[in-house]
N, C-alpha and C. Protein backbone atom coordinates (compact mmCIF):
# COMPACT_ATOMS: atom_id res chain seq x y z
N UNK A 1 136.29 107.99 82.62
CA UNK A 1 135.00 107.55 83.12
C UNK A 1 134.70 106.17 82.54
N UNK A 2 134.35 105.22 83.45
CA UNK A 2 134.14 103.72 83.24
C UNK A 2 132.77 103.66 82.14
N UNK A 3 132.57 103.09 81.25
CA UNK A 3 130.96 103.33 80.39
C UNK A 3 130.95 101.79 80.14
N UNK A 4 129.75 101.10 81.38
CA UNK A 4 129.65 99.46 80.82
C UNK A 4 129.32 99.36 80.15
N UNK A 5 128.36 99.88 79.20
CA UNK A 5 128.01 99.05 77.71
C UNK A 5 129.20 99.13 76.62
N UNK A 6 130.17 100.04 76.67
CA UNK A 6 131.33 100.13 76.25
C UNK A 6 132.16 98.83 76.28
N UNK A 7 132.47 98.33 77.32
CA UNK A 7 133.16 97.29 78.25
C UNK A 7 132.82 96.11 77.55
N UNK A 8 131.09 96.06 78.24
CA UNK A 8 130.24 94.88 77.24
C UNK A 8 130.69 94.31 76.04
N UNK A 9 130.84 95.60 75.31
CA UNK A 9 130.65 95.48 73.65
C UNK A 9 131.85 95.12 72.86
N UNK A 10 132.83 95.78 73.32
CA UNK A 10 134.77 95.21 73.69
C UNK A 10 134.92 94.05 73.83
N UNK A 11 134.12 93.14 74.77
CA UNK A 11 134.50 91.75 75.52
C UNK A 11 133.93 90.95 74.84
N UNK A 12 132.46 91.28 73.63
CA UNK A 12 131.73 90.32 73.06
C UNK A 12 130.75 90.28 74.19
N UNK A 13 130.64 91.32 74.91
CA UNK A 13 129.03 89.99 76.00
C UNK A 13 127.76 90.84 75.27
N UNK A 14 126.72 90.73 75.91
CA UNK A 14 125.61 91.40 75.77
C UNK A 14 124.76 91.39 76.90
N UNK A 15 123.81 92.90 77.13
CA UNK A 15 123.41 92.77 78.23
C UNK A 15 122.12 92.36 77.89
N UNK A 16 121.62 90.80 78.88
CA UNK A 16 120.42 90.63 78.33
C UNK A 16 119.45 90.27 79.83
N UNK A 17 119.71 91.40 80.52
CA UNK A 17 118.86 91.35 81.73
C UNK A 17 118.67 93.06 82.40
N UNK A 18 117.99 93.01 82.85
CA UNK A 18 117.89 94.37 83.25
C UNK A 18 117.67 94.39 85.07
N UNK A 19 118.21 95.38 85.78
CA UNK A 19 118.47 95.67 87.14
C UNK A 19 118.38 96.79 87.91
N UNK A 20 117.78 96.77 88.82
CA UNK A 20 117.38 98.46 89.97
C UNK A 20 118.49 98.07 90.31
N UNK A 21 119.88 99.39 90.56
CA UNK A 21 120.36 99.25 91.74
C UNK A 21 121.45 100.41 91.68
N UNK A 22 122.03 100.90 92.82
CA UNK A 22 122.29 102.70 92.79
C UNK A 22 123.09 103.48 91.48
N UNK A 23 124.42 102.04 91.39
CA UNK A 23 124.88 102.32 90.17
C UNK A 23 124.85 102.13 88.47
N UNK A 24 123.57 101.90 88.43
CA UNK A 24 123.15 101.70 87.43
C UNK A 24 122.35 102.26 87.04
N UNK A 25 121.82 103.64 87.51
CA UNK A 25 121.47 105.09 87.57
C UNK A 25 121.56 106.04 87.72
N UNK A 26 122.81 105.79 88.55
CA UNK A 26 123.45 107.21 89.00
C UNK A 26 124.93 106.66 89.19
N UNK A 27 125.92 107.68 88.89
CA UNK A 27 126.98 107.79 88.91
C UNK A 27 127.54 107.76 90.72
N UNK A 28 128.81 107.42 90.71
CA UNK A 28 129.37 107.53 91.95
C UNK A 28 129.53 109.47 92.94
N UNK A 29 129.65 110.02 91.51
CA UNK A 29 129.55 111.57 92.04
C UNK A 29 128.54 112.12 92.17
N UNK A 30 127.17 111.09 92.35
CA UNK A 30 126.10 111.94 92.40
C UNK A 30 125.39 111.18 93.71
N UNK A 31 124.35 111.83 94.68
CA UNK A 31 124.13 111.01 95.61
C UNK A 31 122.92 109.99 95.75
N UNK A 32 122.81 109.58 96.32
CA UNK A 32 121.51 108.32 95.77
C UNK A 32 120.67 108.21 96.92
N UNK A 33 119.79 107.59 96.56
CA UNK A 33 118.66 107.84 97.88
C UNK A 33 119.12 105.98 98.35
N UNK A 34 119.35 106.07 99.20
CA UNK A 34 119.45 104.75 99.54
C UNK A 34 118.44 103.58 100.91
N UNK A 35 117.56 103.32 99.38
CA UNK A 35 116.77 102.47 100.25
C UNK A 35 116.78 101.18 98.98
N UNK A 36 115.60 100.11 99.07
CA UNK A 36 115.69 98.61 98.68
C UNK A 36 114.60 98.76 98.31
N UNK A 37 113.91 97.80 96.85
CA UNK A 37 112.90 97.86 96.64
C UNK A 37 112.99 95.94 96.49
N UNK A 38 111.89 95.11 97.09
CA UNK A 38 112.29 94.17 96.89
C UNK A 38 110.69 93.26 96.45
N UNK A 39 111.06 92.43 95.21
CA UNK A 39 109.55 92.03 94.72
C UNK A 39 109.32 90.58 95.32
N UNK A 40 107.75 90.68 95.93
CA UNK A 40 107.35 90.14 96.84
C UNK A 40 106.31 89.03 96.27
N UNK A 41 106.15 89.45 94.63
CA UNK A 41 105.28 88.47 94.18
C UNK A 41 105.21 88.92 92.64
N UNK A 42 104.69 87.64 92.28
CA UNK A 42 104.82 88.17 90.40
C UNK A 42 103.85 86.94 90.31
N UNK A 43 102.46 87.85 88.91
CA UNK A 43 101.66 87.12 88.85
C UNK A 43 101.17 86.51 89.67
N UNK A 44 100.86 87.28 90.77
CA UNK A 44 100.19 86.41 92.02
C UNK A 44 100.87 85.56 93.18
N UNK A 45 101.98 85.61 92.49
CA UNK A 45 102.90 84.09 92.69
C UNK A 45 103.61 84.27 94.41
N UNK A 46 103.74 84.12 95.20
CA UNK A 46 104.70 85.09 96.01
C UNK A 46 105.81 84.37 95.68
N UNK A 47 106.90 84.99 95.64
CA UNK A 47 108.79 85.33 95.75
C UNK A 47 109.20 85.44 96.59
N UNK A 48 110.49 84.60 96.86
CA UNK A 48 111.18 85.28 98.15
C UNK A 48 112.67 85.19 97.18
N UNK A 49 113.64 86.17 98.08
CA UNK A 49 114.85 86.31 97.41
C UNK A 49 115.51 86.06 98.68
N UNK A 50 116.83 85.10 98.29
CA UNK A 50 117.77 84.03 99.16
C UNK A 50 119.01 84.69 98.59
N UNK A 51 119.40 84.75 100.22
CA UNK A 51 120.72 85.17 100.52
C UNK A 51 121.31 84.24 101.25
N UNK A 52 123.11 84.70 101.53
CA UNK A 52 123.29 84.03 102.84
C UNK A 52 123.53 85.00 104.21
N UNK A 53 123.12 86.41 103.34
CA UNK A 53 123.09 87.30 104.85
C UNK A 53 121.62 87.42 104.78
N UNK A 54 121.27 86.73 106.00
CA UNK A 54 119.89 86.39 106.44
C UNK A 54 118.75 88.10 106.54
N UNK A 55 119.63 89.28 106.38
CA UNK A 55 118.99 90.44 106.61
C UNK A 55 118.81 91.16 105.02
N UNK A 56 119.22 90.27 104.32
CA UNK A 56 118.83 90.83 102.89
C UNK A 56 117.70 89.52 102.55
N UNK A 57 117.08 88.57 103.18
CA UNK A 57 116.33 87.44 102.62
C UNK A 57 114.52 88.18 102.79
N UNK A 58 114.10 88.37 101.83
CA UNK A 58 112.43 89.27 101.40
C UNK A 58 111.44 88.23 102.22
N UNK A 59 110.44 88.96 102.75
CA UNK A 59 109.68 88.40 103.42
C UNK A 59 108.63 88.07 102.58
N UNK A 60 108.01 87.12 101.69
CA UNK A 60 107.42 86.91 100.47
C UNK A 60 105.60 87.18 100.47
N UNK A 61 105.02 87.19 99.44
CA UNK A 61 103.68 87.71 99.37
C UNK A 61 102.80 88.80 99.85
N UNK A 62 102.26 89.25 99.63
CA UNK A 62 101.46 90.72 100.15
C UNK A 62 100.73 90.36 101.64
N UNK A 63 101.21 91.38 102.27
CA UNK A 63 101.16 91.37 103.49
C UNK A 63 100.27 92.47 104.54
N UNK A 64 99.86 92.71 105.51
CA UNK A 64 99.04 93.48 106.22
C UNK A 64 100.01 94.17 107.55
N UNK A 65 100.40 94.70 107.55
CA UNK A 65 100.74 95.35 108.98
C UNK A 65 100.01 96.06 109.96
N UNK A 66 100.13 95.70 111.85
CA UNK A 66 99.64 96.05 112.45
C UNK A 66 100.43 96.56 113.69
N UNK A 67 99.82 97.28 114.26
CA UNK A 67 101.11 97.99 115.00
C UNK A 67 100.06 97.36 116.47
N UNK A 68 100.86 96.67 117.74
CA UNK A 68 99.98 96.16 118.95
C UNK A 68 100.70 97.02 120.09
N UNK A 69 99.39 97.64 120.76
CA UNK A 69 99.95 98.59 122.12
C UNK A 69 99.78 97.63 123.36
N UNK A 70 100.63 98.01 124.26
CA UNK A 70 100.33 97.40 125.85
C UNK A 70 99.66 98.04 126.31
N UNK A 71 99.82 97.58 127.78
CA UNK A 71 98.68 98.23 129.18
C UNK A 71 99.20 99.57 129.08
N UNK A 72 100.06 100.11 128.86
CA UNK A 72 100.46 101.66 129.21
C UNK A 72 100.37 102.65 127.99
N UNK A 73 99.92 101.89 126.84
CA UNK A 73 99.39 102.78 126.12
C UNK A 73 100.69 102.78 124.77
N UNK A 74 101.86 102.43 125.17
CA UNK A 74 102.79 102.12 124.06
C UNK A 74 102.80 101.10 123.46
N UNK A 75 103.26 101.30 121.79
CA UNK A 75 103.27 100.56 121.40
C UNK A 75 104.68 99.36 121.51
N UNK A 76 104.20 98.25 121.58
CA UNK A 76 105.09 96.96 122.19
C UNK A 76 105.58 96.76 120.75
N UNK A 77 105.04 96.22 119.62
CA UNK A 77 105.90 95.24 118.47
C UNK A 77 104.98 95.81 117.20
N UNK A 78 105.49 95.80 115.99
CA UNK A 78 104.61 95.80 114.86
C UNK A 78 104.68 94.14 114.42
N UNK A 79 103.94 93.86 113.83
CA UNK A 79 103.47 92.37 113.31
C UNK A 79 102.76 92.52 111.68
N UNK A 80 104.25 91.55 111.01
CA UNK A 80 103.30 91.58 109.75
C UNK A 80 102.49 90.01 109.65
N UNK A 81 101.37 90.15 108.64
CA UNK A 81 100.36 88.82 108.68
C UNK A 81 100.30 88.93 106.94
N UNK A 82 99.94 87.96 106.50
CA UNK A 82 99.75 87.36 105.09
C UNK A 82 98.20 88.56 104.80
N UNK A 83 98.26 88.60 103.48
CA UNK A 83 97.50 89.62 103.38
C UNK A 83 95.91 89.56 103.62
N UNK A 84 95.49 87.59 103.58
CA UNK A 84 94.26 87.44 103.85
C UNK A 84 94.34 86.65 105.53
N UNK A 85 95.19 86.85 106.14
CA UNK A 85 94.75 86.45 107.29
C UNK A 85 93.74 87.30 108.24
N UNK A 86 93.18 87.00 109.53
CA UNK A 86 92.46 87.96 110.00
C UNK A 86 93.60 89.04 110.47
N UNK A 87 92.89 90.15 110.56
CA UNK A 87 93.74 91.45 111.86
C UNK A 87 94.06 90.87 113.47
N UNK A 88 94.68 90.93 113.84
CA UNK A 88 95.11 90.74 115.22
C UNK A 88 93.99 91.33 116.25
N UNK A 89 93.10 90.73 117.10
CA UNK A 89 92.11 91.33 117.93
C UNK A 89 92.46 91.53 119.32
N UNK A 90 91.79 92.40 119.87
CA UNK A 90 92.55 93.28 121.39
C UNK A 90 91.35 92.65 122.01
N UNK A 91 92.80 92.22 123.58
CA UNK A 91 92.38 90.93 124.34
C UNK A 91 92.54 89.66 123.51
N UNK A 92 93.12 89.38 122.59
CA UNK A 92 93.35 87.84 121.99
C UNK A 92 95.02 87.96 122.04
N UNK A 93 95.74 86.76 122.83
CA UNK A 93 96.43 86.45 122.48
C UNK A 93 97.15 85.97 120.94
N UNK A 94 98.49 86.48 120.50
CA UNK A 94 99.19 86.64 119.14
C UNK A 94 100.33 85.67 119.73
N UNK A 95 100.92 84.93 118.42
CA UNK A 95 102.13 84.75 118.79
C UNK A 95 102.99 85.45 117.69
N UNK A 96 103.94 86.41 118.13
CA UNK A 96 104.82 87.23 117.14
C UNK A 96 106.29 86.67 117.21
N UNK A 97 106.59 86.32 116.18
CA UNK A 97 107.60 85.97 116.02
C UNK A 97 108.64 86.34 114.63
N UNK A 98 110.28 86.44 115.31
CA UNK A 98 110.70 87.13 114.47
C UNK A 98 111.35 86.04 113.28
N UNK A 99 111.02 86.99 112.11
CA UNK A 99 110.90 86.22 110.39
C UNK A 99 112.03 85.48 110.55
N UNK A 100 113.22 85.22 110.78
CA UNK A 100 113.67 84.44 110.64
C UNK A 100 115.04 83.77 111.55
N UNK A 101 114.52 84.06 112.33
CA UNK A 101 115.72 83.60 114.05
C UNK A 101 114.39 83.05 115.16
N UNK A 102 114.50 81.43 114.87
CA UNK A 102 113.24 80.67 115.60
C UNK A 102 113.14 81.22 116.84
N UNK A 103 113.92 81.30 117.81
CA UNK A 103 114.07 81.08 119.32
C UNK A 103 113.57 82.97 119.12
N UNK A 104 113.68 83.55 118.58
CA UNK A 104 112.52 85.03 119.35
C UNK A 104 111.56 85.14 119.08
N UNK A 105 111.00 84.64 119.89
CA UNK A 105 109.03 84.82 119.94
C UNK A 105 108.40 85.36 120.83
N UNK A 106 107.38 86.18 121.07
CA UNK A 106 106.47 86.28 122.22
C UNK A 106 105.47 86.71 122.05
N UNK A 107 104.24 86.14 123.10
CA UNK A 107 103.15 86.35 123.29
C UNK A 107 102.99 87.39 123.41
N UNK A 108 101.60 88.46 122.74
CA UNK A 108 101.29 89.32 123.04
C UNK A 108 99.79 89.69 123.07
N UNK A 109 99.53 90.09 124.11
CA UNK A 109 98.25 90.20 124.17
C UNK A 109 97.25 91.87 123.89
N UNK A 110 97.19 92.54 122.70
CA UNK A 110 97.49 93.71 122.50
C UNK A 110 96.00 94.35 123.36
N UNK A 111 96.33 95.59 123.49
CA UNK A 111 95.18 96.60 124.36
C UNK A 111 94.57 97.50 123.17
N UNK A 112 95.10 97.52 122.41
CA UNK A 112 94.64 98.66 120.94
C UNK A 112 95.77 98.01 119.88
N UNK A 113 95.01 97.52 118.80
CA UNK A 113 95.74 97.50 117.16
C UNK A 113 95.24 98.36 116.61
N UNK A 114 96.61 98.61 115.94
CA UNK A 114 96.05 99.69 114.57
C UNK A 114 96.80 99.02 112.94
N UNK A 115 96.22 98.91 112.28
CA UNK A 115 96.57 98.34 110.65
C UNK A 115 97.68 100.34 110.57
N UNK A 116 98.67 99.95 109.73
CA UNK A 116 99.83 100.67 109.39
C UNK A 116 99.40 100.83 108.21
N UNK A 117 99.28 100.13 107.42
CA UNK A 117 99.51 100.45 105.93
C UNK A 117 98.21 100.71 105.12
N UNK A 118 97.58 101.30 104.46
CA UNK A 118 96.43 101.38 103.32
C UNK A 118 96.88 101.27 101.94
N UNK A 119 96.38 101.42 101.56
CA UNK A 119 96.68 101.02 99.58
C UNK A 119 95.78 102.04 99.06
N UNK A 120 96.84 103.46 98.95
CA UNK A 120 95.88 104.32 98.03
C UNK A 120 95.47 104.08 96.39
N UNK A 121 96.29 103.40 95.70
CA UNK A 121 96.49 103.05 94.66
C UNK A 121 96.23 101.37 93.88
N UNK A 122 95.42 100.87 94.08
CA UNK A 122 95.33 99.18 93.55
C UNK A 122 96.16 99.00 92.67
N UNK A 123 96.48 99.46 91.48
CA UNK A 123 97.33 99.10 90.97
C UNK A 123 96.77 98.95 89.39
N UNK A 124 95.65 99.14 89.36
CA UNK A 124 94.79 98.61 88.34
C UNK A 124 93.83 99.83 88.15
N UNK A 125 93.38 100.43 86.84
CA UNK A 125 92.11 101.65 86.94
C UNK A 125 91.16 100.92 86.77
N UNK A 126 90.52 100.15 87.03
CA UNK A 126 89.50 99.50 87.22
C UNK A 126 88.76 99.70 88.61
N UNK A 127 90.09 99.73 89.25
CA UNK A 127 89.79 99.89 91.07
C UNK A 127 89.59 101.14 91.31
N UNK A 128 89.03 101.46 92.83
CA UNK A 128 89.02 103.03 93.08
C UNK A 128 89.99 103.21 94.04
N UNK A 129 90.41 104.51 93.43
CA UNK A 129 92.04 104.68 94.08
C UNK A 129 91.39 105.70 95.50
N UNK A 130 92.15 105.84 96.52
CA UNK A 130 91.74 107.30 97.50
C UNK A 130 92.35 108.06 97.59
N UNK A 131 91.94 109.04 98.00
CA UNK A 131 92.69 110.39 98.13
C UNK A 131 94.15 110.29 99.40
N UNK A 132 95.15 110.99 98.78
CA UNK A 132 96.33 110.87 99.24
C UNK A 132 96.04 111.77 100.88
N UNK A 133 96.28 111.76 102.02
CA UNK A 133 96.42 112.67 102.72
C UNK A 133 97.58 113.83 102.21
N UNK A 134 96.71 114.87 102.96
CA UNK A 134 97.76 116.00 102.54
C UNK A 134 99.20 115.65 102.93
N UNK A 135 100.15 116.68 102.87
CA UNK A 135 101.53 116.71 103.56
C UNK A 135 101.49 117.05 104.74
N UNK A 136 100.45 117.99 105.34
CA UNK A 136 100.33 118.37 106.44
C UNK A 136 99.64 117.29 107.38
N UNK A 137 99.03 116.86 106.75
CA UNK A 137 98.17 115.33 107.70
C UNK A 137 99.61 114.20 107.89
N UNK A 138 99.69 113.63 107.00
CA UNK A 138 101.09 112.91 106.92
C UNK A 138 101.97 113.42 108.12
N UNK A 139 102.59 114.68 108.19
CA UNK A 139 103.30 115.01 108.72
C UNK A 139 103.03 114.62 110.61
N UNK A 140 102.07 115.58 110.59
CA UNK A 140 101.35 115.29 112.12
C UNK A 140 100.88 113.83 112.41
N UNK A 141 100.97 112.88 111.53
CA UNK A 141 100.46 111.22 111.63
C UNK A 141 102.50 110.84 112.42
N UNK A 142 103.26 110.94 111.88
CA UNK A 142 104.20 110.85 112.00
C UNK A 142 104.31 111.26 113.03
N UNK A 143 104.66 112.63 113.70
CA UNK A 143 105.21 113.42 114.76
C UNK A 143 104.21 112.81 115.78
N UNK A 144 103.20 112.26 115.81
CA UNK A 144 102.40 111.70 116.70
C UNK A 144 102.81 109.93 116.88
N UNK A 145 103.26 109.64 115.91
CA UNK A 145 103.83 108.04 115.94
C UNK A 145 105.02 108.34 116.82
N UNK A 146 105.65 109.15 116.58
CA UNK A 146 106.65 109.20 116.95
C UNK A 146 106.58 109.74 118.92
N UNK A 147 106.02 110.22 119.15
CA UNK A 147 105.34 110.82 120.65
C UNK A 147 104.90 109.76 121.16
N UNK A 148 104.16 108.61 120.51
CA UNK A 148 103.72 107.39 121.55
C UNK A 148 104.27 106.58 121.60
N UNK A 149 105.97 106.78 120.68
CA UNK A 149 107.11 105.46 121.36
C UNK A 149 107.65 105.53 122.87
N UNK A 150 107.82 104.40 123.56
CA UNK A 150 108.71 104.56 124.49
C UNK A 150 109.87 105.30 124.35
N UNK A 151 110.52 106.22 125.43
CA UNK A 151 111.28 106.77 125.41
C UNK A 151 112.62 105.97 125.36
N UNK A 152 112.45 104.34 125.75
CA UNK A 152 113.91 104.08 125.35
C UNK A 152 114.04 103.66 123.81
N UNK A 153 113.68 103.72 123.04
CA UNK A 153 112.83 103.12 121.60
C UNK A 153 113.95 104.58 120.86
N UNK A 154 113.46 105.88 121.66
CA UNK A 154 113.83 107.55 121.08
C UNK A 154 115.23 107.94 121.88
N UNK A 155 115.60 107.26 122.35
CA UNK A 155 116.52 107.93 123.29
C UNK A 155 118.28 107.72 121.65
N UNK A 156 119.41 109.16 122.10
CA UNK A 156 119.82 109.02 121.25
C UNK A 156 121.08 108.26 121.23
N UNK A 157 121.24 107.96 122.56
CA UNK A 157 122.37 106.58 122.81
C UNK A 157 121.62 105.20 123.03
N UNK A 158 122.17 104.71 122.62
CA UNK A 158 121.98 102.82 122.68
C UNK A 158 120.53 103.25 122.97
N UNK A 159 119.79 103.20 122.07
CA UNK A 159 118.17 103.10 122.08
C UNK A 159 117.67 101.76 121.59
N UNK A 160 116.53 101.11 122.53
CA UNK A 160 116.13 99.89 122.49
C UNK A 160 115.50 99.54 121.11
N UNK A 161 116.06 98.51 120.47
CA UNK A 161 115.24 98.42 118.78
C UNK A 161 113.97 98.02 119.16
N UNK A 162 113.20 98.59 118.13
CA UNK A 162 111.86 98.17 118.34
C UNK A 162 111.37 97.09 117.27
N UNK A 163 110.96 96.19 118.03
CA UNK A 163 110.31 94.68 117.30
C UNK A 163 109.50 94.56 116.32
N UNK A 164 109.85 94.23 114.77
CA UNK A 164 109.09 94.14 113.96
C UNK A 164 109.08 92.67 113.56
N UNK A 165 107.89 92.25 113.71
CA UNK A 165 107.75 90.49 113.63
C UNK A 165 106.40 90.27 112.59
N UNK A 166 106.36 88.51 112.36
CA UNK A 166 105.33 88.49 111.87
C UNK A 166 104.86 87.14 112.62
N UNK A 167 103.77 87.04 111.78
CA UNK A 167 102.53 86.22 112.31
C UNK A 167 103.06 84.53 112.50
N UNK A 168 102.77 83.82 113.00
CA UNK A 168 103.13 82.23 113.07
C UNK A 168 102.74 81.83 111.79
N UNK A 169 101.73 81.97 111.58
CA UNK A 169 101.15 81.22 109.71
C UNK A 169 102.27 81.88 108.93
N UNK A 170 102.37 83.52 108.79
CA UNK A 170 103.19 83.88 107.46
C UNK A 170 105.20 83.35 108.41
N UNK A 171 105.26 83.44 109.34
CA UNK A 171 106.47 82.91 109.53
C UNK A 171 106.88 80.76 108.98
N UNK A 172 105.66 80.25 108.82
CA UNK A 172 105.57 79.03 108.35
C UNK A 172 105.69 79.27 106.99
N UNK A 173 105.06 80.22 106.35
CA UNK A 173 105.05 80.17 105.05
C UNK A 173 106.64 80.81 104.40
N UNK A 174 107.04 81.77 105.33
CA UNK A 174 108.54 82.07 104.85
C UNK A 174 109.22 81.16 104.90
N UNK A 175 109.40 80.32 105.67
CA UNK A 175 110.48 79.22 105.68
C UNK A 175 109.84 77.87 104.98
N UNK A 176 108.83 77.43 104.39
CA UNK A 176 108.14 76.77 103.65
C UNK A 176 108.49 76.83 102.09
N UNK A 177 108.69 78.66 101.79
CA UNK A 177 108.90 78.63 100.72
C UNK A 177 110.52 79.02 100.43
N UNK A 178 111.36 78.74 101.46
CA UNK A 178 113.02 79.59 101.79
C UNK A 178 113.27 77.89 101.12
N UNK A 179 112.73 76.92 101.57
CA UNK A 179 112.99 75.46 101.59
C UNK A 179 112.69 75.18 100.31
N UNK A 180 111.92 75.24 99.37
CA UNK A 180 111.56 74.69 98.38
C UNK A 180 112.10 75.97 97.23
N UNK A 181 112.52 76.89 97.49
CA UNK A 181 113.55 77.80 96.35
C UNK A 181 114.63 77.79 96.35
N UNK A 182 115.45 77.18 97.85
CA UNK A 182 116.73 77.14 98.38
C UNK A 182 117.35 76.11 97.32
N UNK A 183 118.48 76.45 96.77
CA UNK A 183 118.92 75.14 95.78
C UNK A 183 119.89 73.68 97.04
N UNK A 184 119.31 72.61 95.98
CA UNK A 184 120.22 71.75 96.94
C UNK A 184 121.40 71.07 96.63
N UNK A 185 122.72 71.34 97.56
CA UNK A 185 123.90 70.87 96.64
C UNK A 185 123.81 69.24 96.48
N UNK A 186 124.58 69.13 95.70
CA UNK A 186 124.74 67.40 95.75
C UNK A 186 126.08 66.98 95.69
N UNK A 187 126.42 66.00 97.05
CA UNK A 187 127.61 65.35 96.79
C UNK A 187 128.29 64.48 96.35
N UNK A 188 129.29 64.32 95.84
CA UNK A 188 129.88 62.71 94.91
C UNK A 188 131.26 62.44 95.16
């Protein structure tokens, strides 16, 4: 069995950083929940983290999500917005566009928004936290999200992806701040 601080300590290094990530908590024989946790701001600050596979690059600062329906009652795109921008209003034209491939954009003119996300928890006991919905509420919130997708969205061959975009301001501000963290080479 491989033991890195073992390795470390053999080679002379030292570990002087610390890291989330599957194997560095769990062993290869054990199974891991595999999702991403990615920090979006520190001290206020927003962060973005740069890749060169454009689908690991963090969409930076605290954000609002809204889910926009069409004329038929489905929902068309979710849209994220910077966390103090306004909510998206029904009958107002949006421009949604995706975080980071210029040329997909589109107008949408939503018939019903709904905000996605709440914050049971601030983060702080100073604040007032709310009550969690049950499991049983949760559950039926879901199985009902799931009932007002289009059926090609659910279907279990080649099902149409469904559009998650953000706002024109926070899409300026991702690539505003992709530009000024991005390092720049220099040639000689």
């Amino acid at each position: 069995m491989f033991q890195p601080f073992l390795f470390f300590e053999m080679k002379g290094h030292e570990v002087d950083a610390f890291g989330i990530g599957t194997y560095l908590v769990t062993c290869y024989a054990q199974a891991a929940l595999g999702c991403v946790f990615k920090l979006v701001e520190i001290n206020k600050q927003p962060r973005i983290k740069l890749s060169e596979d454009v689908s690991k690059v963090s969409i930076p600062c605290k954000k609002r999500s809204y889910r926009l329906y069409g004329k038929e009652g489905y929902p068309l795109v979710d849209i994220m917005t910077g966390e103090n921008e306004p909510p998206p209003k029904v009958g107002e034209r949006i421009l949604c566009r995706h975080p980071f491939n210029e040329s997909k954009r589109a107008y949408v003119v939503p018939q019903k928004v709904e905000e996605l996300l709440k914050c049971y928890w601030p983060g702080s006991s100073d604040k007032r936290r709310e009550d969690l919905p049950t499991l049983k509420d949760t559950r039926e919130r879901c199985i009902k999200q799931l009932e007002q997708m289009r059926p090609d969205h659910m279907r279990r061959l080649n099902p149409t992806p469904y559009k998650v975009s953000v706002s024109a301001k926070l899409y300026d501000f991702i690539h505003f701040l992709w530009l000024n963290e991005a390092p720049v080479g220099e040639l000689q």
